[in-house]
C-alpha atoms as a PDB file:
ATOM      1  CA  UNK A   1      -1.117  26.899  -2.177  1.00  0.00           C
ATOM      2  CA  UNK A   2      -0.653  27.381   1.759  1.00  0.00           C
ATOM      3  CA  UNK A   3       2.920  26.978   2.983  1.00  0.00           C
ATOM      4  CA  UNK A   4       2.742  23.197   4.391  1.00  0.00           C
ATOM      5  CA  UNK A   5       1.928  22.839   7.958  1.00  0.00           C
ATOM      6  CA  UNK A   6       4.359  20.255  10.042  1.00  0.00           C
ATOM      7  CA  UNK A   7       3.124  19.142  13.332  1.00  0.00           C
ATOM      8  CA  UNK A   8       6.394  16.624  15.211  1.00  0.00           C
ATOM      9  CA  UNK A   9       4.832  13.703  16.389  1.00  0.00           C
ATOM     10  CA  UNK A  10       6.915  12.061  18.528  1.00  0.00           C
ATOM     11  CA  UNK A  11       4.953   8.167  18.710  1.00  0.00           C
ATOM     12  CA  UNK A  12       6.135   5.553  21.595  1.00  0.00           C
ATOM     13  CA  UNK A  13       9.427   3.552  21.174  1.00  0.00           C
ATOM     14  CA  UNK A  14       9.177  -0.188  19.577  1.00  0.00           C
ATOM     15  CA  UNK A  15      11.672  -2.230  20.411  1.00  0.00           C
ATOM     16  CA  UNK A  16      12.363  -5.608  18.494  1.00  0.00           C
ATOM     17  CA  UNK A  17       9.734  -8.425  19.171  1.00  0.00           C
ATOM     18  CA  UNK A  18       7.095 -10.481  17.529  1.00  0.00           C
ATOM     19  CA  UNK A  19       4.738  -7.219  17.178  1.00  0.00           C
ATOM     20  CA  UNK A  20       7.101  -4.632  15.875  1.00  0.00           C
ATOM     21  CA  UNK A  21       8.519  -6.497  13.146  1.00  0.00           C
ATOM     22  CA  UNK A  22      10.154  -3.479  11.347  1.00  0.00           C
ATOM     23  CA  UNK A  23      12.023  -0.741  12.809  1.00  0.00           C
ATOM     24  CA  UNK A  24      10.474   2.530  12.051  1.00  0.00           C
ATOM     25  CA  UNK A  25      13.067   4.761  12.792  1.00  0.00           C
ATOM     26  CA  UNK A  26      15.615   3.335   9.870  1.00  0.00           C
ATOM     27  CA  UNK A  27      12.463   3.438   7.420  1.00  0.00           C
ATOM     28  CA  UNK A  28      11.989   6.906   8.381  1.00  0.00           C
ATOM     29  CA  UNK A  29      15.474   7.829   7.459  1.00  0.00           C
ATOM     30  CA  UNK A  30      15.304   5.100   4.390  1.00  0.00           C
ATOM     31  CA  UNK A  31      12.466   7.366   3.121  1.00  0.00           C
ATOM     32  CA  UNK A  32      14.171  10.610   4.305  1.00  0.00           C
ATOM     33  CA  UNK A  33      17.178   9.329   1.639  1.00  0.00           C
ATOM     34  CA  UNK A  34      15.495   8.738  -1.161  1.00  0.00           C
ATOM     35  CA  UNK A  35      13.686  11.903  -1.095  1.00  0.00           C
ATOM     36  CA  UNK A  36      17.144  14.326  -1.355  1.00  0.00           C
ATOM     37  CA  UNK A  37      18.044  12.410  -4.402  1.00  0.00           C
ATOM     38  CA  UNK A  38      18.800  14.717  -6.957  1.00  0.00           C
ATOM     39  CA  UNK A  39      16.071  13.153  -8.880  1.00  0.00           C
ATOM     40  CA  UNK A  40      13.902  11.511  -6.923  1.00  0.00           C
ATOM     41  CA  UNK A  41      11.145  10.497  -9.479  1.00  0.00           C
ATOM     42  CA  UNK A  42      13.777   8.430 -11.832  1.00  0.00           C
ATOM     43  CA  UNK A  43      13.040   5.319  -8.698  1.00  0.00           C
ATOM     44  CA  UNK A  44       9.104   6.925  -8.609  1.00  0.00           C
ATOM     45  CA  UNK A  45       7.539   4.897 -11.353  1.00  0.00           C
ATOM     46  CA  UNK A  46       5.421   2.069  -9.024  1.00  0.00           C
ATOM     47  CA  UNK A  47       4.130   4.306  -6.640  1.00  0.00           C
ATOM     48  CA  UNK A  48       2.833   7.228  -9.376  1.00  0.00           C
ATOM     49  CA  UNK A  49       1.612   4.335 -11.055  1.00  0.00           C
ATOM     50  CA  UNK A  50      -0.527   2.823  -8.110  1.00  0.00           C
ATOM     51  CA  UNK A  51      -0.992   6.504  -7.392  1.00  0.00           C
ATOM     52  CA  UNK A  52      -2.977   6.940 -10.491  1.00  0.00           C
ATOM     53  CA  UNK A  53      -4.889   3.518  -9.992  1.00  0.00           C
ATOM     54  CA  UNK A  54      -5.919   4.977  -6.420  1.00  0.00           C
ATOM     55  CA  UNK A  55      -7.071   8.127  -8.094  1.00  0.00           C
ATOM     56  CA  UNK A  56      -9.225   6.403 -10.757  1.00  0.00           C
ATOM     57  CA  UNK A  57     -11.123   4.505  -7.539  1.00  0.00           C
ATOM     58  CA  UNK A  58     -11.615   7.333  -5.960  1.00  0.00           C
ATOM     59  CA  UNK A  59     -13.474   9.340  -9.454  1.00  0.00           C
ATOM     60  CA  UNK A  60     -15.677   6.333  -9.412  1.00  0.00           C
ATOM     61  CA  UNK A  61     -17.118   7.344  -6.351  1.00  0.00           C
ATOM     62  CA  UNK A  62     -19.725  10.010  -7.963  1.00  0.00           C
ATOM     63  CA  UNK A  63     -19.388  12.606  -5.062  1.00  0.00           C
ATOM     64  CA  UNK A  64     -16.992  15.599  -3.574  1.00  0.00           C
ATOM     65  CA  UNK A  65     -15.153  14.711  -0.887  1.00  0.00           C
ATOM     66  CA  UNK A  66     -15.032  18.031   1.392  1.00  0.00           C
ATOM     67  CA  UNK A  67     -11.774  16.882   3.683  1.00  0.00           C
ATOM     68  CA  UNK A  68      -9.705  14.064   2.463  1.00  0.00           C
ATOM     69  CA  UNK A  69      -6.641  12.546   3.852  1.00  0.00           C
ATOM     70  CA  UNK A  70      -3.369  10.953   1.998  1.00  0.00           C
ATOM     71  CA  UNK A  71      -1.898   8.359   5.070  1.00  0.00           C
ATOM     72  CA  UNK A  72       2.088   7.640   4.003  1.00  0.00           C
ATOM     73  CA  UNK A  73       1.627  10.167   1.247  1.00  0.00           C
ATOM     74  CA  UNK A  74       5.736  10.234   0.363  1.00  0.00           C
ATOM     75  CA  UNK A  75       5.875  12.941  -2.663  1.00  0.00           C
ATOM     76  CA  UNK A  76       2.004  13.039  -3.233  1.00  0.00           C
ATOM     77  CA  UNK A  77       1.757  10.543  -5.739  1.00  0.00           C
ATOM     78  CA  UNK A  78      -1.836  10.068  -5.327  1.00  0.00           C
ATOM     79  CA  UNK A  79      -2.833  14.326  -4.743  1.00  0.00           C
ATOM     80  CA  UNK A  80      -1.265  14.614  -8.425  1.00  0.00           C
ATOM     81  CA  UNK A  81      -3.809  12.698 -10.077  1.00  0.00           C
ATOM     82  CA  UNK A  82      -6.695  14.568  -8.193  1.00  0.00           C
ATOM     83  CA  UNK A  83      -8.696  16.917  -8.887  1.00  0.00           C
ATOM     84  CA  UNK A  84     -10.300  20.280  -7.029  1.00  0.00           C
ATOM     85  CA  UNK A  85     -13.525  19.145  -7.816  1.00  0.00           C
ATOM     86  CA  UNK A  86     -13.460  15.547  -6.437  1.00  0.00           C
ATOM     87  CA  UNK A  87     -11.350  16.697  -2.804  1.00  0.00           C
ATOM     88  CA  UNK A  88     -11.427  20.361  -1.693  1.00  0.00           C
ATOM     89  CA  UNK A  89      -8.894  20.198   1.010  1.00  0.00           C
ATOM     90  CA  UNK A  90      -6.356  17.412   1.452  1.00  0.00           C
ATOM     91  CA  UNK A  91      -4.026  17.001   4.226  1.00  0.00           C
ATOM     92  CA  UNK A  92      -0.850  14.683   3.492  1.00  0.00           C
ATOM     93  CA  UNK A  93       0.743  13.165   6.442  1.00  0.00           C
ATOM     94  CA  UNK A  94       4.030  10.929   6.103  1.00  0.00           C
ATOM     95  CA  UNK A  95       7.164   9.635   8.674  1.00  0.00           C
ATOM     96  CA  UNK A  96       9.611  11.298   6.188  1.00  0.00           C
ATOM     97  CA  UNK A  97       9.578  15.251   6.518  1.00  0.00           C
ATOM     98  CA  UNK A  98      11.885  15.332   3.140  1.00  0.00           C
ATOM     99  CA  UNK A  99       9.228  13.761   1.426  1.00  0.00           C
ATOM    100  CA  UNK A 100       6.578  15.992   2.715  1.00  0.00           C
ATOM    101  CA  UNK A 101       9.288  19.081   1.535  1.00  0.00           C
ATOM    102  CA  UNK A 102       9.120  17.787  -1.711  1.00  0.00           C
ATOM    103  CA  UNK A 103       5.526  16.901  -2.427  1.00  0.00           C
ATOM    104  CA  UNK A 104       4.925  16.897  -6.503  1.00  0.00           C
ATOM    105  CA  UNK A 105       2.344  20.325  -7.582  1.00  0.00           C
ATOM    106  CA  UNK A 106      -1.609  19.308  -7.364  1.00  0.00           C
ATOM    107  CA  UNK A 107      -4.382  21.906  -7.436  1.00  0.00           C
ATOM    108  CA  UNK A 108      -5.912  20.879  -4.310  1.00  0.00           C
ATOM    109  CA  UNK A 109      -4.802  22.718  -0.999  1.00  0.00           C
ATOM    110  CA  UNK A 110      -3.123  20.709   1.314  1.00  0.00           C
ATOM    111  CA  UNK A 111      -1.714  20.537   5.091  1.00  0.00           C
ATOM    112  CA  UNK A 112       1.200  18.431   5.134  1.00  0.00           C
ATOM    113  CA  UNK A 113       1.913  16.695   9.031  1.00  0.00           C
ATOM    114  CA  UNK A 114       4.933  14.576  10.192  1.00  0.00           C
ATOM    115  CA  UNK A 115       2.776  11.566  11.636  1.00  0.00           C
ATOM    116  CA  UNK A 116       3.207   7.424  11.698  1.00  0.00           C
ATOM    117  CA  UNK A 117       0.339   5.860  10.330  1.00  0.00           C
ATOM    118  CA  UNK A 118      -0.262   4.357  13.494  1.00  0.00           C
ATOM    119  CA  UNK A 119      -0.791   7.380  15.698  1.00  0.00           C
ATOM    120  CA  UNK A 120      -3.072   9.402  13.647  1.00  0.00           C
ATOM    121  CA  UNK A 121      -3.391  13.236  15.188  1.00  0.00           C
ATOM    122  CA  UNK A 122      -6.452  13.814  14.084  1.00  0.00           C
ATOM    123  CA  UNK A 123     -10.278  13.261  15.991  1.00  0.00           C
ATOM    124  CA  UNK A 124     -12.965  11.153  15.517  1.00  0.00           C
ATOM    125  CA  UNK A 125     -14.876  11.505  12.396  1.00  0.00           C
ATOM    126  CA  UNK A 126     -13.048  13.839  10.984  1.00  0.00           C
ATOM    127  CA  UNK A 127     -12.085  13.345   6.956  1.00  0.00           C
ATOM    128  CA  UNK A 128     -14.791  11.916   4.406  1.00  0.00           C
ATOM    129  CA  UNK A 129     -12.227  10.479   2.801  1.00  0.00           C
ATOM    130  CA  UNK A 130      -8.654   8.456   3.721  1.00  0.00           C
ATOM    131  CA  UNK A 131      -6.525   7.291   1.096  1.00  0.00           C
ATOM    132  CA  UNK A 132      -2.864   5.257   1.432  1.00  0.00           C
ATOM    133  CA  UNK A 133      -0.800   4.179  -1.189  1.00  0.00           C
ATOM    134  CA  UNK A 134       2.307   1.828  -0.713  1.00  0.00           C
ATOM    135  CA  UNK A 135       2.722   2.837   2.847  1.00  0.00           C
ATOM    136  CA  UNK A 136       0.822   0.618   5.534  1.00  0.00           C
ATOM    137  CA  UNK A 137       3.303  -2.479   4.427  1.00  0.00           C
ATOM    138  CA  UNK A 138       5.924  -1.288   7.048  1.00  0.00           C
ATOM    139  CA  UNK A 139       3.305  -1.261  10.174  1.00  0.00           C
ATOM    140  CA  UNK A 140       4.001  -2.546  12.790  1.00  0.00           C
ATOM    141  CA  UNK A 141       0.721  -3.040  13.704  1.00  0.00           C
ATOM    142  CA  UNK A 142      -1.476  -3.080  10.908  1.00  0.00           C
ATOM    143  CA  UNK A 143      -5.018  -3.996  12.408  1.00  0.00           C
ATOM    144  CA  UNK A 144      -4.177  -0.766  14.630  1.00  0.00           C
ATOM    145  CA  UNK A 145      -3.427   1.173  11.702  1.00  0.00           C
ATOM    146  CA  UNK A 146      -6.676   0.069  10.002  1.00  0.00           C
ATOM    147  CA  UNK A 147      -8.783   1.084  13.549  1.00  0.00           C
ATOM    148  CA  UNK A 148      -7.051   4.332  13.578  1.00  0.00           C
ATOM    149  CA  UNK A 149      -8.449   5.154   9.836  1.00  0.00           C
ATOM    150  CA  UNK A 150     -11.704   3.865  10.445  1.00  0.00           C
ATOM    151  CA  UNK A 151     -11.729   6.091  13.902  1.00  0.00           C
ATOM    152  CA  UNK A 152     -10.776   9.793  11.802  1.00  0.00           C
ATOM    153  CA  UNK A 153     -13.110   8.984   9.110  1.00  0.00           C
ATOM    154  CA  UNK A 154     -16.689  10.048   9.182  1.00  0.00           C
ATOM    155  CA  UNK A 155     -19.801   7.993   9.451  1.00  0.00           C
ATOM    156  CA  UNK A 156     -20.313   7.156   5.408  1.00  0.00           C
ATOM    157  CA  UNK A 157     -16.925   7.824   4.971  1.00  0.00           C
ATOM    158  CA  UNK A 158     -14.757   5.389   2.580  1.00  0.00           C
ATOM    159  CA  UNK A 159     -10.817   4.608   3.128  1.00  0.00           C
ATOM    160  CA  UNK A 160      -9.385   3.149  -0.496  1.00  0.00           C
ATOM    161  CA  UNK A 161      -5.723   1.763  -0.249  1.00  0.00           C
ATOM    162  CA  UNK A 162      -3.011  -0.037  -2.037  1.00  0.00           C
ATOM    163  CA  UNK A 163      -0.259  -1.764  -0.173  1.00  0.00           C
ATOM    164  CA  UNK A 164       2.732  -4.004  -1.100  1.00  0.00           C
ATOM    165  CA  UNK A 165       1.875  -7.958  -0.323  1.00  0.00           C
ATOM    166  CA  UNK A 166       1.918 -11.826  -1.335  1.00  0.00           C
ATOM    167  CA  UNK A 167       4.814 -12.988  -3.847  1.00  0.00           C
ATOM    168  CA  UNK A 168       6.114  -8.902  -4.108  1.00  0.00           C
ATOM    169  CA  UNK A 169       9.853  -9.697  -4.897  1.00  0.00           C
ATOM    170  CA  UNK A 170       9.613 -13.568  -5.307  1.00  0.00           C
ATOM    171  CA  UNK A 171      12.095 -13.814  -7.618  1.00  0.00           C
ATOM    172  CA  UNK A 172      14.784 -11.825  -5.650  1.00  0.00           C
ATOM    173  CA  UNK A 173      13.907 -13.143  -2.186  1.00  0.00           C
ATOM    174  CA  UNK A 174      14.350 -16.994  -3.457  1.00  0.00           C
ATOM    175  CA  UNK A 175      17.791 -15.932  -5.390  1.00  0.00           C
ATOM    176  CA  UNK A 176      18.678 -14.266  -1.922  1.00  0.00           C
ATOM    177  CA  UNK A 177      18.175 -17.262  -0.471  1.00  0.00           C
ATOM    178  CA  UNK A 178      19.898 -19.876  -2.689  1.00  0.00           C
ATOM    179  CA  UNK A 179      23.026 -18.210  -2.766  1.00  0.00           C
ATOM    180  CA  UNK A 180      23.235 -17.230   1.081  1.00  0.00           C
ATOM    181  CA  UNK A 181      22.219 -21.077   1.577  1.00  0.00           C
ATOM    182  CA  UNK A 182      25.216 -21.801  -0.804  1.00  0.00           C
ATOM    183  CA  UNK A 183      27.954 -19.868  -0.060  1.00  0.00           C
ATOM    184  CA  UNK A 184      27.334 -19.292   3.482  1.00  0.00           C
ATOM    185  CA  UNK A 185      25.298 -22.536   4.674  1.00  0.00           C
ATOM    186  CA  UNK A 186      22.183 -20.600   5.965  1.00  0.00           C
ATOM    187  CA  UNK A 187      20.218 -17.291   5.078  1.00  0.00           C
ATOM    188  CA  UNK A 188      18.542 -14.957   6.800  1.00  0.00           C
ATOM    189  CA  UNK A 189      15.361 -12.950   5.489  1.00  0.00           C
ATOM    190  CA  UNK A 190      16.566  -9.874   3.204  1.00  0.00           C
ATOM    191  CA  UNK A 191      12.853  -9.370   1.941  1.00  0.00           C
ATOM    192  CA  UNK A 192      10.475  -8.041   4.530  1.00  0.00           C
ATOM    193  CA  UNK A 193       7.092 -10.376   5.191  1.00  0.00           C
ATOM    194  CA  UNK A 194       4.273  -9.343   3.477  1.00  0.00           C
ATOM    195  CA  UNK A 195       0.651  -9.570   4.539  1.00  0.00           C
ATOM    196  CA  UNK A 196      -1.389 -12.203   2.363  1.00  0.00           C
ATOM    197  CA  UNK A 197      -4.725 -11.334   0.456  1.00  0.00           C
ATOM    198  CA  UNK A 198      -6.459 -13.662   2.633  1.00  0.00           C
ATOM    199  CA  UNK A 199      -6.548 -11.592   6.090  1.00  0.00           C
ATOM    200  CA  UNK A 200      -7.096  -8.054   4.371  1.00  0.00           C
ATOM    201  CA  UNK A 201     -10.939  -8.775   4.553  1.00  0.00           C
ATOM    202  CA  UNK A 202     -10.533  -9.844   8.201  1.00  0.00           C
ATOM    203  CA  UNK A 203      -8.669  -7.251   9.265  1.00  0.00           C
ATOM    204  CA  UNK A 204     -10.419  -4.497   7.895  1.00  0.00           C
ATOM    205  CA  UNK A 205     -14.086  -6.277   8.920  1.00  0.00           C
ATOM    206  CA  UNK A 206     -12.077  -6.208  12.383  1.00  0.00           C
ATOM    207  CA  UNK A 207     -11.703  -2.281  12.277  1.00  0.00           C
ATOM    208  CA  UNK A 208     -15.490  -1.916  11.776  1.00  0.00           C
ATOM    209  CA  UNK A 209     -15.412  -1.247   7.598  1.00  0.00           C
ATOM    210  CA  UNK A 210     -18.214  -2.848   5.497  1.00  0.00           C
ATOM    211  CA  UNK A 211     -18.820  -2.960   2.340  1.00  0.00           C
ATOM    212  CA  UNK A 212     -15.855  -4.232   1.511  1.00  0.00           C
ATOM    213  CA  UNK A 213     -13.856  -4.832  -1.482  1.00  0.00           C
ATOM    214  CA  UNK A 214     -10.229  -6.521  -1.924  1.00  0.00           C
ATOM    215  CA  UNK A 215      -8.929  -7.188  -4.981  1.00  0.00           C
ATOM    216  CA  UNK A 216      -5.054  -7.903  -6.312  1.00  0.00           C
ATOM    217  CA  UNK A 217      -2.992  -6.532  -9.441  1.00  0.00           C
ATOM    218  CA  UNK A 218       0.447  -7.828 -10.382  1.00  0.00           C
ATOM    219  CA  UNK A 219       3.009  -5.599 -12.375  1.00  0.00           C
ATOM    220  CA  UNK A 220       6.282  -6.560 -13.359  1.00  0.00           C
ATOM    221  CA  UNK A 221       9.567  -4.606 -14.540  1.00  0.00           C
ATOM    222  CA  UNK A 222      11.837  -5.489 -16.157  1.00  0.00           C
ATOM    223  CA  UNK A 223      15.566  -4.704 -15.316  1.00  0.00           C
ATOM    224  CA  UNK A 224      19.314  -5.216 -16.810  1.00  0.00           C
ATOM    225  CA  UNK A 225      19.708  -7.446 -13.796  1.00  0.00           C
ATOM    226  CA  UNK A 226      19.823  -8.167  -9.419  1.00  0.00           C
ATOM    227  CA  UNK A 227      21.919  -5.245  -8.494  1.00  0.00           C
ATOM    228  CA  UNK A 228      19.451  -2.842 -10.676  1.00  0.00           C
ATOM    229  CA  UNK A 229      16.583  -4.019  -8.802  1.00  0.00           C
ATOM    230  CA  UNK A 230      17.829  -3.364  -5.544  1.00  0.00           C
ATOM    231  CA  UNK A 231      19.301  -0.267  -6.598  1.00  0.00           C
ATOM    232  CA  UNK A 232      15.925   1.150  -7.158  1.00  0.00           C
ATOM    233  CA  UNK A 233      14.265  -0.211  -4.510  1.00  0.00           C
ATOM    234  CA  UNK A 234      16.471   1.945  -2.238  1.00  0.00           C
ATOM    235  CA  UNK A 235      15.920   4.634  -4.205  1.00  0.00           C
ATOM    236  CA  UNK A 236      12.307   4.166  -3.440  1.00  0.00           C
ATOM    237  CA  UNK A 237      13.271   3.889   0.108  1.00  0.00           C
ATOM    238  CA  UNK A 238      11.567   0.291   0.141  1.00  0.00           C
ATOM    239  CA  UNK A 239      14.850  -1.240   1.330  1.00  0.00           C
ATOM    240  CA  UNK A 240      14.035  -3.976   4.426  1.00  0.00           C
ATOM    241  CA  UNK A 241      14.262  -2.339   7.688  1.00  0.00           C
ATOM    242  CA  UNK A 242      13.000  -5.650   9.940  1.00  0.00           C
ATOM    243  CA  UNK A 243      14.399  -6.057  13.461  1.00  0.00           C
ATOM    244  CA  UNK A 244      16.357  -9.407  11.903  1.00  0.00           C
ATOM    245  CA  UNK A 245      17.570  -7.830   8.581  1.00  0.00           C
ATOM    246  CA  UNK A 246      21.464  -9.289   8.261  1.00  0.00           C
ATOM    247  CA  UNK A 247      23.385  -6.072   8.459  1.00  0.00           C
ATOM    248  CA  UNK A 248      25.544  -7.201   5.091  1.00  0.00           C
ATOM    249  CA  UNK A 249      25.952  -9.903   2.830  1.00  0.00           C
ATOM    250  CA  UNK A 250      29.473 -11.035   1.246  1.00  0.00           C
ATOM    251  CA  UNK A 251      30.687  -9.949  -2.026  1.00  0.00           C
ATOM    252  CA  UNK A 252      30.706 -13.696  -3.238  1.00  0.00           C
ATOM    253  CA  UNK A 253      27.168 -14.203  -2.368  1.00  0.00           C
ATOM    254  CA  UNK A 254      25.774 -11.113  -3.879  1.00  0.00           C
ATOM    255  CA  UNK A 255      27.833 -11.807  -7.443  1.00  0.00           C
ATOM    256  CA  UNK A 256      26.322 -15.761  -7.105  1.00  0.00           C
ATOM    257  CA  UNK A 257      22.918 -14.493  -5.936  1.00  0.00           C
ATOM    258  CA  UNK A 258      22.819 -12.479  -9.197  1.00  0.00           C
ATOM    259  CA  UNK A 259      23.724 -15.475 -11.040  1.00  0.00           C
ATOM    260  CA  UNK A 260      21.108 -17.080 -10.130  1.00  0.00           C
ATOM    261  CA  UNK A 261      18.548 -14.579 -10.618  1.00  0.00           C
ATOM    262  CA  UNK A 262      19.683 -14.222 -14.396  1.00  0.00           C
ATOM    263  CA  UNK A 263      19.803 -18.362 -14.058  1.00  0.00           C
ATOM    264  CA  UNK A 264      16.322 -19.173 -12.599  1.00  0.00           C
ATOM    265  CA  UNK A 265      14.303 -16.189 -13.819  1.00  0.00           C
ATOM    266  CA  UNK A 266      16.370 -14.418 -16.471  1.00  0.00           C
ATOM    267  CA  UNK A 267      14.462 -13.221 -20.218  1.00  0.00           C
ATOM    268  CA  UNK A 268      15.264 -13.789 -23.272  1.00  0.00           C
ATOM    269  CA  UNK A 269      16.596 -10.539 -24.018  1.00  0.00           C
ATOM    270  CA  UNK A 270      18.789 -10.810 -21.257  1.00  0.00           C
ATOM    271  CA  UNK A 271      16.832  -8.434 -18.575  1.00  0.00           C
ATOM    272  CA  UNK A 272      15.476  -9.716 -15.345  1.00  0.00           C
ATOM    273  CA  UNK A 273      12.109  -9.360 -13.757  1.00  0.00           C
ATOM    274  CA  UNK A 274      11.268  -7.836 -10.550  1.00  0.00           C
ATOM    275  CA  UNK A 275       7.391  -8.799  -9.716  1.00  0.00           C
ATOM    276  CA  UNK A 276       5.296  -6.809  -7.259  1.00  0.00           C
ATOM    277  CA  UNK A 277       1.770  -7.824  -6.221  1.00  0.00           C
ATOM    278  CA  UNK A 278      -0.446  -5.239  -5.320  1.00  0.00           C
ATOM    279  CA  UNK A 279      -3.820  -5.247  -2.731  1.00  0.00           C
ATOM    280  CA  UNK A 280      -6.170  -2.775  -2.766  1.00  0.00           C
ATOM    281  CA  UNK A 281      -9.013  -1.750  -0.359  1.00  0.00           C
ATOM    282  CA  UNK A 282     -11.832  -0.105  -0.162  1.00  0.00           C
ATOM    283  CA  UNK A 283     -13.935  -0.098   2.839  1.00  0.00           C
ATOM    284  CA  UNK A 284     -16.791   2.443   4.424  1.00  0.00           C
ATOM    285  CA  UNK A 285     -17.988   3.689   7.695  1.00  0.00           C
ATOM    286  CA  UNK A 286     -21.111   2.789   8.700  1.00  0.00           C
ATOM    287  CA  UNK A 287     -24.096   5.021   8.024  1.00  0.00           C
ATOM    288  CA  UNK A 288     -27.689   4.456   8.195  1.00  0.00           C
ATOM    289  CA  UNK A 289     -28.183   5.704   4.562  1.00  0.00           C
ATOM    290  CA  UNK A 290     -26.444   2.832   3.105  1.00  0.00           C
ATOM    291  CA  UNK A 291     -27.588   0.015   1.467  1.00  0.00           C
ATOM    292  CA  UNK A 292     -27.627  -3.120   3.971  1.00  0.00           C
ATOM    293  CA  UNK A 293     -28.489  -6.889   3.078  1.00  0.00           C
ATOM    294  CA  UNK A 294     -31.974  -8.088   4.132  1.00  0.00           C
ATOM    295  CA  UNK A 295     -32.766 -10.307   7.348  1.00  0.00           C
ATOM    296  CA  UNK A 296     -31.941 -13.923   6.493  1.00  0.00           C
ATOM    297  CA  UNK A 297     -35.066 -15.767   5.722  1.00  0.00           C
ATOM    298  CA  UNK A 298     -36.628 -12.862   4.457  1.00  0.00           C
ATOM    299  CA  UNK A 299     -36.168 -13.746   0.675  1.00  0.00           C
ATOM    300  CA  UNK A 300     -39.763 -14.650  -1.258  1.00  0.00           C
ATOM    301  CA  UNK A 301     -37.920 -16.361  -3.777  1.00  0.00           C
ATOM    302  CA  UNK A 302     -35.677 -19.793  -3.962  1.00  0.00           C
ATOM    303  CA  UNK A 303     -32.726 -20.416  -5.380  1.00  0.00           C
ATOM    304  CA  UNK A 304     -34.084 -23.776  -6.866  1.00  0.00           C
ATOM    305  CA  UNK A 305     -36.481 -22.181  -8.895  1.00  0.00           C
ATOM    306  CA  UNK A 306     -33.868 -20.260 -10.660  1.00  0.00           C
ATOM    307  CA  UNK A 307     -33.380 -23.222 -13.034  1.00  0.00           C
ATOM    308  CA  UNK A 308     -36.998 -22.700 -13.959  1.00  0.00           C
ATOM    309  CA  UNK A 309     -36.135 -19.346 -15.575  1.00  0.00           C
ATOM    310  CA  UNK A 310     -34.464 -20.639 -18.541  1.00  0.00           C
ATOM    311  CA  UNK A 311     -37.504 -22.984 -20.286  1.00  0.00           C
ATOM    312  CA  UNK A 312     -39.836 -19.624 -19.574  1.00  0.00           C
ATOM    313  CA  UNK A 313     -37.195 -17.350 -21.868  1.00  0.00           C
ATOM    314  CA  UNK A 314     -36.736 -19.791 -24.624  1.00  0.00           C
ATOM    315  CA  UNK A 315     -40.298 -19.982 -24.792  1.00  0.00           C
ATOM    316  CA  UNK A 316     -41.452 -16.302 -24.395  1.00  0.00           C
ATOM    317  CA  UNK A 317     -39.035 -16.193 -27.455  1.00  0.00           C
ATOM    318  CA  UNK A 318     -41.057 -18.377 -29.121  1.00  0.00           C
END
């Protein structure tokens, strides 16, 4: 394969506020972390999971996708699962370059690119193909994000995504909350906000996609207990990096917040769960090729006579 290509993008500054949310900078360097780990797939399990769910949409798509792009790629977690003959070049692009240094083997050549998801360096109808996986969560500005895909992709083009959203992380968010409520008579949010199912078809109708579809998948692990589950979730570099994070919380209320995690949501063979609810997407470019719905009124048929069909079957039977 080609020695990776790295282009420095250097996007404008966000500064706290109700738009900008997170601060992309520390999830940069959150992401930067995780990747030098000495073993860096041990935390890896969710997103080569989704990874693989992303790569079964895209086989169902019964074509070859000339140039495809991987937005928030991390390690490559959906290139693995790809094949030659589905994507003939793939470029990767990710905030973290130590990901990007440390992208997982796949047969498909690739250009790897240091770029935020929501400054795409790339022109207009460019890729037949843009795929994201556990990534566009940390926007800032996610219908942006979702106009910049739908901008590089090519007329008949198709973006399919996964992201983070809904109750992800119920369980440790409401212990979170309890204790700090407890101990220290208030709490502050230690859980980044996550998008609900409900706007995704908005947003994405917003960007100009059609065809849409949204649909939701829940997995759940199971861990010895609290301070397991965070300690992978920084090794996935999924720690919260929001503008009003609380920079620490006590000793006391991390031991009681664990307590009540065990407490409130704790299995029978003493492990804890950790849910995370996953969205996917799939939405195309508009082509004149594709299939379209006809002009209301236009239908020769009635819904009202549909309950006429049944009396004509059980007959014909007869």
């Amino acid at each position: 394969l080609p020695r990776p290509y790295r282009l420095w993008l250097h996007s404008r500054p966000v500064h706290p506020g109700a738009r900008s949310p997170f601060d992309r900078e520390l999830k940069r360097k959150q992401k930067n972390w995780a990747a030098r780990q000495p073993e860096p797939e041990r935390c890896e399990y969710l997103r080569e999971e989704v990874g693989g769910r992303i790569a079964d949409r895209v086989f169902d798509i019964t074509r070859t996708f000339p140039l495809a792009l991987d937005i928030g790629c991390g390690r490559g977690y959906i290139a693995q699962h790809l094949t030659k003959e589905t994507i003939e070049k793939l470029f990767q692009t990710d905030i973290a370059e130590n990901a990007l240094r440390n992208t997982m083997e796949t047969e498909i050549p690739t250009v790897s690119i240091v770029a935020d998801e929501e400054f795409l360096p790339f022109k207009e109808n460019t890729f037949d193909l843009v795929v994201s996986s556990l990534s566009l969560h940390w926007v800032n500005d996610l219908p942006r994000a979702f106009s910049e895909i739908h901008q590089v992709l090519k007329p008949d083009g198709v973006f399919i995504g996964a992201m983070f959203g809904g109750d992800t992380l119920y369980e440790l968010r409401c212990s979170l909350q309890l204790a700090e409520l407890e101990r220290e008579g208030g709490f502050s949010p230690h859980i980044s906000p996550f998008t609900a199912v409900s706007d995704l078809g908005h947003l994405l109708r917003r960007a100009g996609f059609n065809t849409l579809t949204v649909d939701t998948d829940e997995i759940q692990v199971r861990y010895p207990g609290m301070f397991e589950v965070m300690e992978d979730l920084q090794g996935m570099g999924e720690s919260n990096c929001s503008w009003n994070r609380k920079p620490m919380l006590h000793r006391e209320t991390m031991l009681a917040a664990a307590a009540v995690y065990k407490e409130m949501y704790g299995n029978n063979d003493g492990t804890v769960p950790a849910t995370f609810q996953i969205f996917y997407m799939i939405g195309w470019k508009f082509h004149e090729s594709q299939a379209r719905p006809d002009q209301r009124g236009s239908a020769t048929v009635s819904f009202g006579d549909l309950a006429k069909i049944n009396p004509l079957v059980s007959e014909t039977k007869k």
